[in-house]
Protein backbone atom coordinates (compact mmCIF):
# COMPACT_ATOMS: atom_id res chain seq x y z
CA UNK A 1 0.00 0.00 0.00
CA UNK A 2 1.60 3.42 -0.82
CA UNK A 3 0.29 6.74 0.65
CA UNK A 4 0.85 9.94 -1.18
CA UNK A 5 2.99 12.95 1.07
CA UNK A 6 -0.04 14.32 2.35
CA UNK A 7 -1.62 11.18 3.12
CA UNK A 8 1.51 10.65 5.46
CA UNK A 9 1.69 13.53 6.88
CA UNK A 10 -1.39 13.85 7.52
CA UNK A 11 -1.60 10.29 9.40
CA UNK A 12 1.93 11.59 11.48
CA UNK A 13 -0.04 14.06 12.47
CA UNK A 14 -3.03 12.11 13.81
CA UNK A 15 -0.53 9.74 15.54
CA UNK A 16 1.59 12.14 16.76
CA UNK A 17 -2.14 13.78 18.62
CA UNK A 18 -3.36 10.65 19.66
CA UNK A 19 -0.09 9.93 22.13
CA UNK A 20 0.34 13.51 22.61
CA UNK A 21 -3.05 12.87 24.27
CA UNK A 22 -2.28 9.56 25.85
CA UNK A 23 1.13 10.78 27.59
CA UNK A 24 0.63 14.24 28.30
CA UNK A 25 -1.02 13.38 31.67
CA UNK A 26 1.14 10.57 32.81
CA UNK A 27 4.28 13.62 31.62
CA UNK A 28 2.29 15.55 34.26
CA UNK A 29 2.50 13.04 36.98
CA UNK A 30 5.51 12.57 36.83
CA UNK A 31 6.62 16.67 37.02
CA UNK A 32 4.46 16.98 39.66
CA UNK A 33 6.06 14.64 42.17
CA UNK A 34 9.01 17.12 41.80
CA UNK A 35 6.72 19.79 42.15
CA UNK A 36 7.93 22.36 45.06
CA UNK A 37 4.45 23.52 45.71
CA UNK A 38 2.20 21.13 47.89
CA UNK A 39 -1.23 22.50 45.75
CA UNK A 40 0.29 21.77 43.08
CA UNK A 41 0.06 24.29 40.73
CA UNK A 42 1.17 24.77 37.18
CA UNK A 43 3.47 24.92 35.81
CA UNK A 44 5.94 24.10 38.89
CA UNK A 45 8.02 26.70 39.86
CA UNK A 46 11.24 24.47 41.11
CA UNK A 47 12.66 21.78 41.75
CA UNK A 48 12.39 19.65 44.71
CA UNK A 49 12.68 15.70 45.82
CA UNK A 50 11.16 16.00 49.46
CA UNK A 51 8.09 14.61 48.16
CA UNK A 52 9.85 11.52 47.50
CA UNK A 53 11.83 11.72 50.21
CA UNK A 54 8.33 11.59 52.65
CA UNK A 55 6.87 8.61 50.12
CA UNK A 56 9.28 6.56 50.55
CA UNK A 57 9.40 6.93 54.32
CA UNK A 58 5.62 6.48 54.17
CA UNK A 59 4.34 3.26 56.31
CA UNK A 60 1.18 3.42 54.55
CA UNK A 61 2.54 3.73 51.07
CA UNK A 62 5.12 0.91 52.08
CA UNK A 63 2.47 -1.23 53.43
CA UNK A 64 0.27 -0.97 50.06
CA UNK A 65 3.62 -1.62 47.78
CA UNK A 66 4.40 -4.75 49.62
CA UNK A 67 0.30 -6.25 49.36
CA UNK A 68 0.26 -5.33 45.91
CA UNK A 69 3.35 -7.15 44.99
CA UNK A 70 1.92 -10.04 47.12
CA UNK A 71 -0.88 -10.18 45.68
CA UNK A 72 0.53 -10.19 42.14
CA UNK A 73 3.34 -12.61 42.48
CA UNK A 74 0.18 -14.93 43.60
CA UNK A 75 -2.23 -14.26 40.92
CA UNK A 76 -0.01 -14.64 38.24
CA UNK A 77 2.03 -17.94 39.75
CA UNK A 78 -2.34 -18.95 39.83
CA UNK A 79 -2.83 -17.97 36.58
CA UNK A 80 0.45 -19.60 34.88
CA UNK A 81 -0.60 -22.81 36.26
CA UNK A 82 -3.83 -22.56 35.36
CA UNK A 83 -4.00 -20.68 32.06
CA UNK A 84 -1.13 -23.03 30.59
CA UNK A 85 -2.93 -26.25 31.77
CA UNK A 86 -6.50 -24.86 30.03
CA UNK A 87 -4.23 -24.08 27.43
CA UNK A 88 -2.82 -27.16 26.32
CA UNK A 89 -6.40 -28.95 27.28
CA UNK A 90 -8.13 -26.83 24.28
CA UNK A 91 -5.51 -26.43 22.04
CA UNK A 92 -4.39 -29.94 22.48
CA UNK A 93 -7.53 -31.76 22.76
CA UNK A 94 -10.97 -31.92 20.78
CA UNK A 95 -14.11 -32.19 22.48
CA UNK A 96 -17.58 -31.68 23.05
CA UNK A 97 -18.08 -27.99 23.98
CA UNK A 98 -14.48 -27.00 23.68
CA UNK A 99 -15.79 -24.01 21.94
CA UNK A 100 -17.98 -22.70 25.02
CA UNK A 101 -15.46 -23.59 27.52
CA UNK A 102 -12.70 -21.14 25.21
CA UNK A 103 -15.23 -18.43 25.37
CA UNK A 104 -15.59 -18.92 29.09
CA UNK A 105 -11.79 -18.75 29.71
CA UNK A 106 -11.34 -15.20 28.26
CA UNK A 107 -14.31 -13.53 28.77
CA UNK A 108 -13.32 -12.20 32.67
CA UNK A 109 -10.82 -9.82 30.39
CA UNK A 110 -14.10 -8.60 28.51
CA UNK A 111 -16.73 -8.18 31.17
CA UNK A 112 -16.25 -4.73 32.67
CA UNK A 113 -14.35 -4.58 35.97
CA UNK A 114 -17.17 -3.45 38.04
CA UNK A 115 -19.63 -6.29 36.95
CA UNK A 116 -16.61 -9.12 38.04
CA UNK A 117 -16.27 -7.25 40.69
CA UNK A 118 -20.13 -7.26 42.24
CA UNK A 119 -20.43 -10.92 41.26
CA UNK A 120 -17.27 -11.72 43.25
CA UNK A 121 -18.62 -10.09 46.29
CA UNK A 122 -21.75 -11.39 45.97
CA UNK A 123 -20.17 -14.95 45.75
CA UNK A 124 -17.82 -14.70 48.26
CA UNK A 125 -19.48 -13.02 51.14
CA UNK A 126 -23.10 -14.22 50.13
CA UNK A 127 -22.69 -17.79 48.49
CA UNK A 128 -19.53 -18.96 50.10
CA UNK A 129 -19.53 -16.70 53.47
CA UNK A 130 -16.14 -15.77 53.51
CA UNK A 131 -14.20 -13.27 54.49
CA UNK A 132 -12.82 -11.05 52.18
CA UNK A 133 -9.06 -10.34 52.56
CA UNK A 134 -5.92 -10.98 50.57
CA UNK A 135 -7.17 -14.85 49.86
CA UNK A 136 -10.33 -13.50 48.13
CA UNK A 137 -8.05 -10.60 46.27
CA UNK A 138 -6.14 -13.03 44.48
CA UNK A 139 -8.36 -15.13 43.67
CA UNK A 140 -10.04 -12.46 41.96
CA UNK A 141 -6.95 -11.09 40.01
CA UNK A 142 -6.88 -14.51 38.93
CA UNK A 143 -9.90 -14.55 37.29
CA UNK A 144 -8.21 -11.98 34.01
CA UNK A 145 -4.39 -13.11 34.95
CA UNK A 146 -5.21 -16.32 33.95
CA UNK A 147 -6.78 -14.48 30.13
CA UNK A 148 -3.51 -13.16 29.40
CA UNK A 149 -1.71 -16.50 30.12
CA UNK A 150 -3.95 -18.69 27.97
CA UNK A 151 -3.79 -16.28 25.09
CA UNK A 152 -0.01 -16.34 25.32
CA UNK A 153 0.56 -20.41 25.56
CA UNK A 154 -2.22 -20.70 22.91
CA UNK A 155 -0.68 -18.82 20.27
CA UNK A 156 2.63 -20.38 20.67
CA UNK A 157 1.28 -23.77 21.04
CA UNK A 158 -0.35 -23.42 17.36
CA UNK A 159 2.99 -22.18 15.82
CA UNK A 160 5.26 -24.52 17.98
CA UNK A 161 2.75 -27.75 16.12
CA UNK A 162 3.79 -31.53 16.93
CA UNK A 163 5.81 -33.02 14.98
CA UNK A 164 9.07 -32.45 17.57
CA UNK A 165 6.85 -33.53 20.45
CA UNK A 166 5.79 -36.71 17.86
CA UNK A 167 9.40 -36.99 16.95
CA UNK A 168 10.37 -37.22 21.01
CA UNK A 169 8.27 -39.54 21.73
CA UNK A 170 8.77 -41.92 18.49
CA UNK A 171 12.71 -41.98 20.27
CA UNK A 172 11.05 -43.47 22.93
CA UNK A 173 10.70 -40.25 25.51
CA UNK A 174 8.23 -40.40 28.32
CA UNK A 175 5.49 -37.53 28.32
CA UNK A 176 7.54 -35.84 31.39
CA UNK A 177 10.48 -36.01 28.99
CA UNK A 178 9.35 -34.97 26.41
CA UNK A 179 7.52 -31.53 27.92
CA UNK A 180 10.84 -31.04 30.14
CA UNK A 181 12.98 -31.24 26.91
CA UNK A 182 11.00 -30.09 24.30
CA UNK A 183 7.75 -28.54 25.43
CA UNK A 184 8.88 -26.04 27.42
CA UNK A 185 12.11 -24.97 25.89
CA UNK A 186 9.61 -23.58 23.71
CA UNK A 187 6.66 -22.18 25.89
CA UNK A 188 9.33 -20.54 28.22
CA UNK A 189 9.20 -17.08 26.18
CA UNK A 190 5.64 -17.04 25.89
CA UNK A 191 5.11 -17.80 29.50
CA UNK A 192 7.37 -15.31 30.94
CA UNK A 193 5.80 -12.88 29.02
CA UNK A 194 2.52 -14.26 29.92
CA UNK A 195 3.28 -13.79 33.51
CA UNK A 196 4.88 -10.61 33.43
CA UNK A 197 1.25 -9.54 31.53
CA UNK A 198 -0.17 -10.96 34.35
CA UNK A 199 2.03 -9.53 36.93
CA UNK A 200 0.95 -5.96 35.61
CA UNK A 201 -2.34 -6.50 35.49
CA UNK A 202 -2.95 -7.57 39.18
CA UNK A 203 -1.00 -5.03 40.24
CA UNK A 204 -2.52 -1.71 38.98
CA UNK A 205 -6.14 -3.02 39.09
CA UNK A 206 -8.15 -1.14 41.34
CA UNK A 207 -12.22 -1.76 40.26
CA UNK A 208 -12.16 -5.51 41.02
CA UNK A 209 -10.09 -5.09 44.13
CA UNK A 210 -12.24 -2.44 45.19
CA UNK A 211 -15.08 -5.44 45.72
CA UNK A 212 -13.18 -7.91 46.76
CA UNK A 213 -10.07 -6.60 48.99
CA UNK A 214 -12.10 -6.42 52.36
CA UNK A 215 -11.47 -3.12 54.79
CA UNK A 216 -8.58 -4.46 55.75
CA UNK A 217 -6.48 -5.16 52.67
CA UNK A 218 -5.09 -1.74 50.71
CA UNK A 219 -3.42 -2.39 48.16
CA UNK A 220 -1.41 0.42 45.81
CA UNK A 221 -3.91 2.15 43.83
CA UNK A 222 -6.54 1.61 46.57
CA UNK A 223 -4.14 3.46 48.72
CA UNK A 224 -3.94 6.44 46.37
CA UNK A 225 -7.55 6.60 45.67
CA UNK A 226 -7.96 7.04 49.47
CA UNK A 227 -5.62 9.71 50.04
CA UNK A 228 -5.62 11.84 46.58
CA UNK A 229 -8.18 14.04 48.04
CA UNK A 230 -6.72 14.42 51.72
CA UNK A 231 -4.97 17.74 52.51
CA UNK A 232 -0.71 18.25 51.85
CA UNK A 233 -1.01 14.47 50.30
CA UNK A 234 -1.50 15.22 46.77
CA UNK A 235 2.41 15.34 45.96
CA UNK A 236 2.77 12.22 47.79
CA UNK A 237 -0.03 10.41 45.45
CA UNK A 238 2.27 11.92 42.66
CA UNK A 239 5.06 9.76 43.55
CA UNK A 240 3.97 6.82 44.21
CA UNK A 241 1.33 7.14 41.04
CA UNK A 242 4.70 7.31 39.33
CA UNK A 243 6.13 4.10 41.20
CA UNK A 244 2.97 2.55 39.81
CA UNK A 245 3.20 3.48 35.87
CA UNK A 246 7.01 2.28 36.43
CA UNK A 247 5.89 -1.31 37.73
CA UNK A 248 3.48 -1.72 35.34
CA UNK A 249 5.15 -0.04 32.26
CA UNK A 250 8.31 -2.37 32.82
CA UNK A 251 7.10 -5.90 32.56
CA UNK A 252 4.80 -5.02 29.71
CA UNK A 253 8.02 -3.64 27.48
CA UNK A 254 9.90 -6.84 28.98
CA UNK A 255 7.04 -8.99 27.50
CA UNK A 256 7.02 -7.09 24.00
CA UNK A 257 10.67 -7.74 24.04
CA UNK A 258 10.65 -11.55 24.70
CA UNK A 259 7.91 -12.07 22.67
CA UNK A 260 9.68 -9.86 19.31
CA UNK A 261 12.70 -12.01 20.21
CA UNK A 262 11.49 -15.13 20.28
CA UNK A 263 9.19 -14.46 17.08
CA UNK A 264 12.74 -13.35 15.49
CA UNK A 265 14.47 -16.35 16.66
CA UNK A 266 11.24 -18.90 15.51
């Protein structure tokens, strides 16, 4: 397809908007937790890192960092387990109804946040009667961790094929051989970035944990929802929302990465 000159510049343009729009505000953020001025005005008038300095000597902000990193590291070692398992079942497999049961898999990661959300409140405090608390949190974040793992092993899974699994096993290799020698060598790319997806996900969600975290579970952006309206706090908010587009920024580009490499290497 070729585009005449104006045709290009006129979709640089429209790109060039459209992230102009997109990451303006996070540009904002992040100028503001240097911001000298605690209302925050604009533009800042200095220079200043004291805002960090009281973030990071923050109990409260500590606190949250620590049970959303929990909380992560156990949704996503959940959802590797069972998104690659699901995985192989339906792309490995034919049955009756293996059609539904796809749809069911990934539709958590379509269904807006606030509808999982009410249903896993309503199941786990009304059906179930239990307490909600970190258990209940990551079980919830496992619900869509799990979507981005099954999507990952899937699609490598139909370009990996058989025939070197067919091949291993025709030498005479067990089934634990043959997935510890030439399975996973394989999957490993596409479930590291799976579970750095994952990882991400869990730990910037706020609208499911918001149903499901209990009063006394505060996770990261539940503890900057709380406080961005409280007086002298809104620097503070600024730094750690920054902390928070850093952890979740960096395993996505890690995952892009691994999964350009290993797309390269294939």
């Amino acid at each position: 397809m070729t585009l005449s000159p104006t045709s290009r510049r006129a979709l640089l343009a429209v790109t060039a908007l459209v992230l102009v729009l997109m990451y303006a505000p996070l540009l904002v953020v992040v100028a503001n937790s240097f911001n000298p001025d605690p209302s925050m005005t604009w533009p800042p008038d200095g220079f200043t890192t004291e805002w960090w300095v009281r973030a990071f000597h923050s109990a409260g902000a500590r606190d949250a960092v620590l049970t959303s990193v929990e909380v992560a590291l156990a949704s996503t070692a959940v959802a590797l387990v069972l998104g690659t398992l699901m995985a192989f079942a339906l792309q490995r497999f034919r049955f009756f109804g293996r059609n539904t049961v796809n749809l069911l898999v990934i539709l958590p990661i379509a269904l807006p946040g606030i509808v999982t959300g009410v249903a896993l409140n309503n199941a786990f405090r009304g059906i179930l009667a239990i307490e909600l608390g970190v258990a209940t949190l990551v079980v919830a974040h496992a619900t869509f961790c799990i979507v981005t793992v099954f999507n990952n092993v899937v699609a490598r899974l139909r370009r990996m094929g058989g025939n070197l699994e067919e091949a291993s096993a025709d030498l005479g290799a067990g089934l634990w051989t043959t997935f510890r020698l030439v399975t996973f060598p394989q999957l490993r790319s596409a479930l590291l970035a799976g579970g750095l997806l994952a990882f991400a996900l869990s730990f910037d969600e706020i609208i499911v944990t918001t149903f499901t975290a209990g009063p006394g579970t505060t996770t990261l952006p539940i503890w900057i929802l709380n406080n961005l309206f409280r007086p002298n706090q809104a620097p503070v908010v600024a730094v750690v929302a920054v902390v928070l587009i850093v952890v979740s920024v960096v395993p996505i580009w890690i995952a892009q990465r691994i999964a350009g490499e290993a797309e390269t290497v294939r």
